[in-house]
N, C-alpha and C. Protein backbone atom coordinates (compact mmCIF):
# COMPACT_ATOMS: atom_id res chain seq x y z
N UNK A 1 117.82 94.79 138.33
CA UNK A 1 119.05 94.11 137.96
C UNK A 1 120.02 95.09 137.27
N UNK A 2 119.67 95.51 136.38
CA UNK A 2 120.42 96.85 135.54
C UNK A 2 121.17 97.99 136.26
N UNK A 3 119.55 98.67 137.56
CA UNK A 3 120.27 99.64 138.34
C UNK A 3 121.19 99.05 139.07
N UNK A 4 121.04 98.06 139.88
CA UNK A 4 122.08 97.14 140.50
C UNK A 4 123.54 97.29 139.72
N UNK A 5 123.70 96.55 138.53
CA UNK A 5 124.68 96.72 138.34
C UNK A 5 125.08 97.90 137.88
N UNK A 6 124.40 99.30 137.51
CA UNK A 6 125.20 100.43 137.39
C UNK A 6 126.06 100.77 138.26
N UNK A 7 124.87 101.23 139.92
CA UNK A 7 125.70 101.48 140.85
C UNK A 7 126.68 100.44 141.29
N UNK A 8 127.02 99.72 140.83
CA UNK A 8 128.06 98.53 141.56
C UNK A 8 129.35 98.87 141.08
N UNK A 9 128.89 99.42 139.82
CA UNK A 9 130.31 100.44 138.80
C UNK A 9 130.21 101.82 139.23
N UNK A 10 129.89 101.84 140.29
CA UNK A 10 129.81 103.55 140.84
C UNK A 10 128.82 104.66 139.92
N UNK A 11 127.77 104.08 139.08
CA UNK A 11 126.97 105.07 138.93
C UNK A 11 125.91 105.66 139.77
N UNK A 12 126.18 107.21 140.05
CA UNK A 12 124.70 108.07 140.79
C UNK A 12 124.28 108.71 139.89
N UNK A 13 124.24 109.13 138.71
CA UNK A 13 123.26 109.60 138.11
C UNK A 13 122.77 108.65 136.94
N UNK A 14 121.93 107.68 136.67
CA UNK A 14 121.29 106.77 135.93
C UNK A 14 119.90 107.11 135.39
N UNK A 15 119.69 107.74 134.65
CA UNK A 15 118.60 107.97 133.57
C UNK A 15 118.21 106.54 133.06
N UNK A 16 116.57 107.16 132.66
CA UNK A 16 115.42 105.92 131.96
C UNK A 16 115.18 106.34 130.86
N UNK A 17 115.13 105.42 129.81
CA UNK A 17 114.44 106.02 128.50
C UNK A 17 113.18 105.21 128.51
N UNK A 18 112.05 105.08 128.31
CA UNK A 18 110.59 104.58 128.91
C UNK A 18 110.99 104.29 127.42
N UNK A 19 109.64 102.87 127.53
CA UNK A 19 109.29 102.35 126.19
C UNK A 19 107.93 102.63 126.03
N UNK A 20 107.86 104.24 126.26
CA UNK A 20 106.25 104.73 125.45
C UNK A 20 105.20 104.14 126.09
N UNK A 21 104.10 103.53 125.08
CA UNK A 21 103.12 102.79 124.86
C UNK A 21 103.47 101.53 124.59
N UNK A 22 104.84 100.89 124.62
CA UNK A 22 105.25 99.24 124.46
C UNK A 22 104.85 98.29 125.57
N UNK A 23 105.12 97.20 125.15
CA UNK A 23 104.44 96.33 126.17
C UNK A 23 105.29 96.23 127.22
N UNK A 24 104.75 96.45 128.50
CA UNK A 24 105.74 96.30 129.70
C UNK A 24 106.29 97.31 130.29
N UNK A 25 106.02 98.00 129.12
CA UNK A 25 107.07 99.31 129.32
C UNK A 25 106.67 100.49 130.85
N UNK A 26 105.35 100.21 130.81
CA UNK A 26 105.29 100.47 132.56
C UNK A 26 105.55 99.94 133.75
N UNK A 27 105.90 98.54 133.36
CA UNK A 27 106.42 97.77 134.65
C UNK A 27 107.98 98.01 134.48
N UNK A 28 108.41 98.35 133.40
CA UNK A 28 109.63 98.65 133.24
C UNK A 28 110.43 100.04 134.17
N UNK A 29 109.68 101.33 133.76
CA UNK A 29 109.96 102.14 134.41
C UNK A 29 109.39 101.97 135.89
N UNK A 30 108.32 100.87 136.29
CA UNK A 30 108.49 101.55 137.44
C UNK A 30 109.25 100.60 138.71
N UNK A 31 109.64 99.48 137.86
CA UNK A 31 110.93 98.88 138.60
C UNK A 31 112.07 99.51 138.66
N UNK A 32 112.44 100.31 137.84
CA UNK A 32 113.42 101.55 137.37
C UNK A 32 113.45 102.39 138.94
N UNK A 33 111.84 102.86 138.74
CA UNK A 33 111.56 103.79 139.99
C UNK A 33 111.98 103.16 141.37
N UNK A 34 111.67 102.09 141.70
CA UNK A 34 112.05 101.20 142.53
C UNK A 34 113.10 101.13 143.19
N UNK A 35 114.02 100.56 141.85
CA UNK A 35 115.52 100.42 142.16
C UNK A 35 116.39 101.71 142.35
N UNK A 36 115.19 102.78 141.98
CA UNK A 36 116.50 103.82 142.08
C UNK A 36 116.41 104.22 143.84
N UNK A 37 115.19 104.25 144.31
CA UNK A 37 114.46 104.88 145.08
C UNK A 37 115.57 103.95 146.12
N UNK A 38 115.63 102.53 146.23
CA UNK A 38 116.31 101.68 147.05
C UNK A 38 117.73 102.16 147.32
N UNK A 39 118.12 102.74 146.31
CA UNK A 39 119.96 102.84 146.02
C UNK A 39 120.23 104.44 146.46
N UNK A 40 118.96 105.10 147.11
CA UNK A 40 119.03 106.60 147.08
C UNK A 40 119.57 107.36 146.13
N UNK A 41 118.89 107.00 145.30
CA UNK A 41 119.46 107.78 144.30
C UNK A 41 118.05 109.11 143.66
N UNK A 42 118.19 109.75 142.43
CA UNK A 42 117.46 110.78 141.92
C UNK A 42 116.79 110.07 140.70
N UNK A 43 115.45 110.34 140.41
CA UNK A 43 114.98 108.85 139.24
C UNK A 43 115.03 110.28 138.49
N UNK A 44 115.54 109.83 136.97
CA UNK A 44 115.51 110.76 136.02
C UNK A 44 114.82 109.98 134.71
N UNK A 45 113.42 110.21 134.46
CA UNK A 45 113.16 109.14 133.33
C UNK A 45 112.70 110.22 131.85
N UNK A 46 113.17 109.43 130.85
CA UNK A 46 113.20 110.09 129.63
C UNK A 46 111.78 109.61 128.54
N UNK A 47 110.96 110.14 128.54
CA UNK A 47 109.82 109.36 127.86
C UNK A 47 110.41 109.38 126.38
N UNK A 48 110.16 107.65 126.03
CA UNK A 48 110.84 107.47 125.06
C UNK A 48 109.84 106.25 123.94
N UNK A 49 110.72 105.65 123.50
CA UNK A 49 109.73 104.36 122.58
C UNK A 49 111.12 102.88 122.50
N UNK A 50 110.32 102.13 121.96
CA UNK A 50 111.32 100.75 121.58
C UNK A 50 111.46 101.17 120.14
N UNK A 51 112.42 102.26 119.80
CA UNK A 51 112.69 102.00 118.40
C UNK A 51 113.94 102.89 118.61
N UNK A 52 114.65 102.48 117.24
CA UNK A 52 116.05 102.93 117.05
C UNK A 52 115.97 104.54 116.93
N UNK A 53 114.92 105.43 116.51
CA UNK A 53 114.50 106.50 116.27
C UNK A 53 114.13 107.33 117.56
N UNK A 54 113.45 106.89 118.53
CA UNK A 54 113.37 107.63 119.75
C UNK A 54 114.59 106.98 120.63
N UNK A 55 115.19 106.07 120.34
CA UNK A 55 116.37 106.24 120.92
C UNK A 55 117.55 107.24 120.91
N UNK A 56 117.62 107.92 119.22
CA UNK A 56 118.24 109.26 118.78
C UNK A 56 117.65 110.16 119.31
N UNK A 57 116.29 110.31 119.02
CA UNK A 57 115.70 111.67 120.17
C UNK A 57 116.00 111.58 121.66
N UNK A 58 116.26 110.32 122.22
CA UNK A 58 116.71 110.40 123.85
C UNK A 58 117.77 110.87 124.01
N UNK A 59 118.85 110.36 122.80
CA UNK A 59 120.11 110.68 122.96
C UNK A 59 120.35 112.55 122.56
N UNK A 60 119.40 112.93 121.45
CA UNK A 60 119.58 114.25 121.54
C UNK A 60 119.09 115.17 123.10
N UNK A 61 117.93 114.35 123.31
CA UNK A 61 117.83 115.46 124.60
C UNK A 61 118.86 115.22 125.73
N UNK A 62 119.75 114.33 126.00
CA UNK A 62 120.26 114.17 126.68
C UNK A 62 121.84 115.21 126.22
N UNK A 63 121.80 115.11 125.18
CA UNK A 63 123.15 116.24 124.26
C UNK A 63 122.86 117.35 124.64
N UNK A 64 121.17 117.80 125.10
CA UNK A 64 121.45 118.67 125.08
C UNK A 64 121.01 119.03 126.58
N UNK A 65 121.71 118.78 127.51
CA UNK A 65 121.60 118.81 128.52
C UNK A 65 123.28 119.33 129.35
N UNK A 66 123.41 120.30 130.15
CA UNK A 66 124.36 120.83 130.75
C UNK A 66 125.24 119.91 131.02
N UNK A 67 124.74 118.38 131.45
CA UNK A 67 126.09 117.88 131.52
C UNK A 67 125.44 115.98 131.52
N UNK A 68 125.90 115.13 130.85
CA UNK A 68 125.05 113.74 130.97
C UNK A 68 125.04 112.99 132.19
N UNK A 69 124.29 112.50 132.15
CA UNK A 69 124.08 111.47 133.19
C UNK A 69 125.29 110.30 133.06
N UNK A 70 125.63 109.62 133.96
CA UNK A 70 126.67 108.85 134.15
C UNK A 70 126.25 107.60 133.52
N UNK A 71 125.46 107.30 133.51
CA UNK A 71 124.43 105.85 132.35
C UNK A 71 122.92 105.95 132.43
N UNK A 72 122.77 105.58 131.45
CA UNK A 72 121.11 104.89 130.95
C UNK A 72 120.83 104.33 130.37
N UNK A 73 119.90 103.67 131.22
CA UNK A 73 119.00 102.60 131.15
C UNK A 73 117.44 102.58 129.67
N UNK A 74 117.94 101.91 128.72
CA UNK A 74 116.88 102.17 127.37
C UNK A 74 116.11 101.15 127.97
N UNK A 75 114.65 101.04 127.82
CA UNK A 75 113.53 100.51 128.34
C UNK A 75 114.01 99.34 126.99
N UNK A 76 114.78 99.25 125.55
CA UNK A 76 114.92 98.08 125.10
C UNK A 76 115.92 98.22 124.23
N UNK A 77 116.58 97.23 124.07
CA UNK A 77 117.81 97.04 123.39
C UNK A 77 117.58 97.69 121.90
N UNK A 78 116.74 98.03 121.38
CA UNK A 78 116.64 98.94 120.07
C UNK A 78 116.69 100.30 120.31
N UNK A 79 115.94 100.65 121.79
CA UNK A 79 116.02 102.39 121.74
C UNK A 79 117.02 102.52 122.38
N UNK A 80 118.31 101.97 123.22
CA UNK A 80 119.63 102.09 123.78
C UNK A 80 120.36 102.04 122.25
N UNK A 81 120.10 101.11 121.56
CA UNK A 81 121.53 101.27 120.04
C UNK A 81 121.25 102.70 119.62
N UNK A 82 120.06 102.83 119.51
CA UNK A 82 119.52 104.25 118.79
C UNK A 82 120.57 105.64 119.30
N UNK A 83 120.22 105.28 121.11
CA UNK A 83 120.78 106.12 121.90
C UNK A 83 122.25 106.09 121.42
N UNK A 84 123.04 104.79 121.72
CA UNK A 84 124.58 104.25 121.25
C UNK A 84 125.03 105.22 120.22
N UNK A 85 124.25 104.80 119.41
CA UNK A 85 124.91 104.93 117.72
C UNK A 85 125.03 106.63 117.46
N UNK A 86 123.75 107.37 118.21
CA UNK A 86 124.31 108.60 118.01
C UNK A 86 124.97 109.35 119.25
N UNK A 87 125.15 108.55 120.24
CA UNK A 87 126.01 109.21 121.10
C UNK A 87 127.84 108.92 120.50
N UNK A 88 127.50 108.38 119.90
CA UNK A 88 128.87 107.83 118.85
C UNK A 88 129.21 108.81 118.12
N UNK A 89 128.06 108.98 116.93
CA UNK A 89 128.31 110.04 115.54
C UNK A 89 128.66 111.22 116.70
N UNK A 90 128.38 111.73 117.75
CA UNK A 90 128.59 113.04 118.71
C UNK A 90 130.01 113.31 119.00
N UNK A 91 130.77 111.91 119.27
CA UNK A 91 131.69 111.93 120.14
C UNK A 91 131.80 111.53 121.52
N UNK A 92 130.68 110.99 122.23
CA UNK A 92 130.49 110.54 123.07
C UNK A 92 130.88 109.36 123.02
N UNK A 93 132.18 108.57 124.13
CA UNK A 93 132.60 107.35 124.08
C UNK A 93 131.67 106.59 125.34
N UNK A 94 131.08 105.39 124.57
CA UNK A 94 130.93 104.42 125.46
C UNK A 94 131.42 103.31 126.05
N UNK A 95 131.87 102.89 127.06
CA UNK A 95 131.17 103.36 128.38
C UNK A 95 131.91 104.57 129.10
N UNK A 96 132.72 104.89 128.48
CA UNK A 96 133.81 105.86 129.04
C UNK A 96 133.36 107.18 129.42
N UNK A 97 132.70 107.83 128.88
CA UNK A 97 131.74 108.84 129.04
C UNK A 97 130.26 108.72 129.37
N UNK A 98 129.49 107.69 129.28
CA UNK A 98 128.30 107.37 129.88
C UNK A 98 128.33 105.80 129.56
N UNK A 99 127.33 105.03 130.69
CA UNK A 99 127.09 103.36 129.93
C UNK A 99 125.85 103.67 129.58
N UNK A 100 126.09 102.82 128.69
CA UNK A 100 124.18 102.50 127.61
C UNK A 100 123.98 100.63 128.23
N UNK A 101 122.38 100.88 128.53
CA UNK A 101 122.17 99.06 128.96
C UNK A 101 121.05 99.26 128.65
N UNK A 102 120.37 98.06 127.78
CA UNK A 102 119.07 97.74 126.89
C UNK A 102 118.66 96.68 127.71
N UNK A 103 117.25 96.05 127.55
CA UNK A 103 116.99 95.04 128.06
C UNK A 103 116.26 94.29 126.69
N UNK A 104 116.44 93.03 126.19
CA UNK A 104 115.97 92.00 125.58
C UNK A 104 117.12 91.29 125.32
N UNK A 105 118.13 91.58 125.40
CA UNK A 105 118.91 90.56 124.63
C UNK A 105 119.09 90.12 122.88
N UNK A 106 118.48 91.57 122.07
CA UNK A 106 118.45 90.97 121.30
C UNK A 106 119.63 91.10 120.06
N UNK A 107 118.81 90.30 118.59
CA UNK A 107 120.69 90.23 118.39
C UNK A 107 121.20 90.99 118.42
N UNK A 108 120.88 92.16 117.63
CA UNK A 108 121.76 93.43 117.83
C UNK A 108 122.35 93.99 118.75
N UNK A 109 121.82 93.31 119.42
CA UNK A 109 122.69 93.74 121.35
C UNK A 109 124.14 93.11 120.95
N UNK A 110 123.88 91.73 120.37
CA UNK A 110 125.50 90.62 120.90
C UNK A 110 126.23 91.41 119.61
N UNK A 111 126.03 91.98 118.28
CA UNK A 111 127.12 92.31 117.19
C UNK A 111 128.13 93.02 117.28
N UNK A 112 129.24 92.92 116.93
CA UNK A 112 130.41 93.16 117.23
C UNK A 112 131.04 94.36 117.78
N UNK A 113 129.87 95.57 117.00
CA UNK A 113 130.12 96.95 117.23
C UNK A 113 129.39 97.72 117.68
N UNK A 114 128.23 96.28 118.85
CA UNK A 114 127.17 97.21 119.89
C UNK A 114 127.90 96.78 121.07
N UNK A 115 127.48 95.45 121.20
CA UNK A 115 128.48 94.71 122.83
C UNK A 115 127.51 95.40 123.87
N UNK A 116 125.96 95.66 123.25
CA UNK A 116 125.47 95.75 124.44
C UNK A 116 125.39 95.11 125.86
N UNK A 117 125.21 95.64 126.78
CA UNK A 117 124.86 95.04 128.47
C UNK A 117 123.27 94.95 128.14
N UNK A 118 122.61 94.18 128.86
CA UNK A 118 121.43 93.88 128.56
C UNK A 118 120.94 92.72 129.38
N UNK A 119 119.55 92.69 129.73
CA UNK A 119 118.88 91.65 130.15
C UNK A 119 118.34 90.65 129.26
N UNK A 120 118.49 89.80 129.31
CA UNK A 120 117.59 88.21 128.83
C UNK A 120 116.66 87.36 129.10
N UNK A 121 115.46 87.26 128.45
CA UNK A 121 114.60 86.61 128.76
C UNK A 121 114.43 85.86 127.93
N UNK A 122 113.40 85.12 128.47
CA UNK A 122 112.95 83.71 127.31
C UNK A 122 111.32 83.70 127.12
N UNK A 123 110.57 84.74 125.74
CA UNK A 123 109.62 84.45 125.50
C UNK A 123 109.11 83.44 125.10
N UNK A 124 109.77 82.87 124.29
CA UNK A 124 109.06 81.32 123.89
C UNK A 124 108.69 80.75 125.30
N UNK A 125 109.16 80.61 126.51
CA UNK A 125 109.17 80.11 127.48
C UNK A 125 108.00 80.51 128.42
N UNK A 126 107.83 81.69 128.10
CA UNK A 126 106.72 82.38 128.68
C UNK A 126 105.60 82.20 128.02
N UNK A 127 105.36 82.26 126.46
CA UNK A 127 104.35 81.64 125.25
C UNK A 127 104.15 80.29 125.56
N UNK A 128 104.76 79.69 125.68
CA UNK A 128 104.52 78.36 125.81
C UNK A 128 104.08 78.21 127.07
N UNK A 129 104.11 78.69 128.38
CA UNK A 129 103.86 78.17 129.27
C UNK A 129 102.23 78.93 129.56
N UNK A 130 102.30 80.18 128.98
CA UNK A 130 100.86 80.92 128.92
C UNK A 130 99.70 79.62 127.61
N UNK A 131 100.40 79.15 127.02
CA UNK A 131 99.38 78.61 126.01
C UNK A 131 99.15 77.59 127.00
N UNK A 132 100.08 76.47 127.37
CA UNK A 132 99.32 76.01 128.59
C UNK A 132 98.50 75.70 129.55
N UNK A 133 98.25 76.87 130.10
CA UNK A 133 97.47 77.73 130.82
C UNK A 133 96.48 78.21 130.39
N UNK A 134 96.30 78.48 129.44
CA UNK A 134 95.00 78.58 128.83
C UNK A 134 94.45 77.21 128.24
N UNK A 135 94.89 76.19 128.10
CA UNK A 135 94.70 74.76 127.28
C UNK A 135 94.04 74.56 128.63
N UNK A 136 94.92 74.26 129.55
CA UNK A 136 94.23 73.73 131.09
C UNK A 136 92.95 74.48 131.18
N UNK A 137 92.76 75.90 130.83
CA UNK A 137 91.55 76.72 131.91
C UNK A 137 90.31 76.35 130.59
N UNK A 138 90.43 76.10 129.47
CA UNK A 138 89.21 75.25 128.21
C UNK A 138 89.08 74.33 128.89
N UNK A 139 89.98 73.49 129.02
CA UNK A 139 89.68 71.99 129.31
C UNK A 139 88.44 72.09 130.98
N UNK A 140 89.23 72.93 131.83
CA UNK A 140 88.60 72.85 133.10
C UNK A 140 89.05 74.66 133.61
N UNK A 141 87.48 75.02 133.19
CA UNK A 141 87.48 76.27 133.54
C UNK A 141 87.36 76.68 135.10
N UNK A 142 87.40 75.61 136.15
CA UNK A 142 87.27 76.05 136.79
C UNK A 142 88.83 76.04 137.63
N UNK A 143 89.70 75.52 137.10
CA UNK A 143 90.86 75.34 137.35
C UNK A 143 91.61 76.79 137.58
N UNK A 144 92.46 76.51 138.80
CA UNK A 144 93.05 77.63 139.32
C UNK A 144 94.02 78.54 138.59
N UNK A 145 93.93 79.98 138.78
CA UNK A 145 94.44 81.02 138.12
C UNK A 145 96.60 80.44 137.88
N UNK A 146 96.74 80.94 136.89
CA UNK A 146 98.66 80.33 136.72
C UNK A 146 99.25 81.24 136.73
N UNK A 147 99.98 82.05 137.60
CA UNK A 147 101.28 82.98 137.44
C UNK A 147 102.65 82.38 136.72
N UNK A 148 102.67 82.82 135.92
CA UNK A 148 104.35 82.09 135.59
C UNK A 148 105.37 83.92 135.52
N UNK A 149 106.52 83.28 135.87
CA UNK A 149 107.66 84.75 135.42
C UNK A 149 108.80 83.86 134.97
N UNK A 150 108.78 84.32 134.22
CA UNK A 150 111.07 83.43 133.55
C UNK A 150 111.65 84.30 134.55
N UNK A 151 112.93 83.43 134.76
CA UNK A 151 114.48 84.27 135.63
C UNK A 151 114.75 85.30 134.82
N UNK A 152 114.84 86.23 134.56
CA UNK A 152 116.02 87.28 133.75
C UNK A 152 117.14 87.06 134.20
N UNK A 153 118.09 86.81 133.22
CA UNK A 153 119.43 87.01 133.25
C UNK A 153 120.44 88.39 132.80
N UNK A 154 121.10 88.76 133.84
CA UNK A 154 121.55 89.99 133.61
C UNK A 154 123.21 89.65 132.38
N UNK A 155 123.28 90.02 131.21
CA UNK A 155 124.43 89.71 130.06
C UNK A 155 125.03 90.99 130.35
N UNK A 156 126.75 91.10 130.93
CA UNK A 156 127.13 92.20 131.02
C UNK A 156 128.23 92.22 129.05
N UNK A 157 128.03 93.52 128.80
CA UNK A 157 129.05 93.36 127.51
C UNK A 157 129.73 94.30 127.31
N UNK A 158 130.30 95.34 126.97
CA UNK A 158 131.33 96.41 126.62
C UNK A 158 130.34 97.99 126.70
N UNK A 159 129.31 97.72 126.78
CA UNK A 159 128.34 99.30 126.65
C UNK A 159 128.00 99.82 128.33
N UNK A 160 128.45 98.88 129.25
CA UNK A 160 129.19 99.56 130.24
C UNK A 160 129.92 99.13 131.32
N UNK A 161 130.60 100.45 131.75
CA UNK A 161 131.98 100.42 132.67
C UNK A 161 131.64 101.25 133.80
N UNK A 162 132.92 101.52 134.78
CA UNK A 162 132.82 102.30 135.67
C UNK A 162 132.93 103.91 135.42
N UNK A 163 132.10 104.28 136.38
CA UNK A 163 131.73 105.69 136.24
C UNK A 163 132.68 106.50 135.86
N UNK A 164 132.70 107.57 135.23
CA UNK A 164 133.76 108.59 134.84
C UNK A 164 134.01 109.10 135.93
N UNK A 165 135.33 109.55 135.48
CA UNK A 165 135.30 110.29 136.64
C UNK A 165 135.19 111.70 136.75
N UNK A 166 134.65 112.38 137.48
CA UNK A 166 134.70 114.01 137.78
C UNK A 166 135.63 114.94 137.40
N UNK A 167 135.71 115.77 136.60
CA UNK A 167 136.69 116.39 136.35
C UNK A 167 136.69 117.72 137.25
């Protein structure tokens, strides 16, 4: 959903910041891998964490790189602000010079002076429907296995735009 909408704003170079050892965080990058692979594009992934702190280390290695990537993708809306906030203190304007997009939705995404882009989900929705599912498989263990997935909703907000352009 994310790479989708980069390239739809004309991004080809879209970097990953991985969420480490976090939960998901491998199905994360390798839907990443996926979507990039679909859009022909080059997968560039940044091993990273869900915290505001390896979001600054993503953003430094990316500073220090010959020239940035056109957006990236933080494996979660805490290690993208991380990324944000010091691609900010740098001089780096967002989205104008690169887009930043987190996925959770969380608050710090919606406050006034992140305006992250970001995906949304509904854990309670998923908790609740997993407790469920386990209530049913006590009651009657022999009762059939339950897949559940929530919709993600893709929240577009001010952390990104269309691609820069080439100078």
């Amino acid at each position: 959903m994310l790479v989708d909408h980069l390239v739809e704003l004309g991004h080809d170079q879209i970097a990953h910041a991985t969420g480490g050892a976090g939960p998901n965080a491998d199905a994360r990058r390798d839907q990443y891998l996926v979507a990039i692979k679909q859009h022909g594009l080059q997968p560039d992934v940044i091993e990273s964490a869900y915290t505001e702190e390896a979001g600054f280390r993503t953003a430094e290695t990316l500073l220090a790189r010959p020239q940035l990537p056109t957006a990236l993708i933080a494996a979660n809306d805490r290690c993208a602000v991380g990324v944000l906030m010091t691609l900010a203190r740098r001089g780096v304007e967002v989205p104008r010079d690169m887009s930043i997009v987190g996925f959770d939705d969380s608050s710090v995404a919606r406050l006034p002076f992140v305006q992250l882009t970001t995906v949304r989900h509904d854990p309670a929705s998923l908790a609740a429907e997993a407790l469920t599912a386990l209530i049913r498989r006590i009651e009657d263990p022999d009762a059939p296995v339950v897949t559940y997935q929530d919709a993600p909703e893709l929240i577009v907000r001010q952390s990104s735009g269309p691609r820069r352009p080439t100078l």
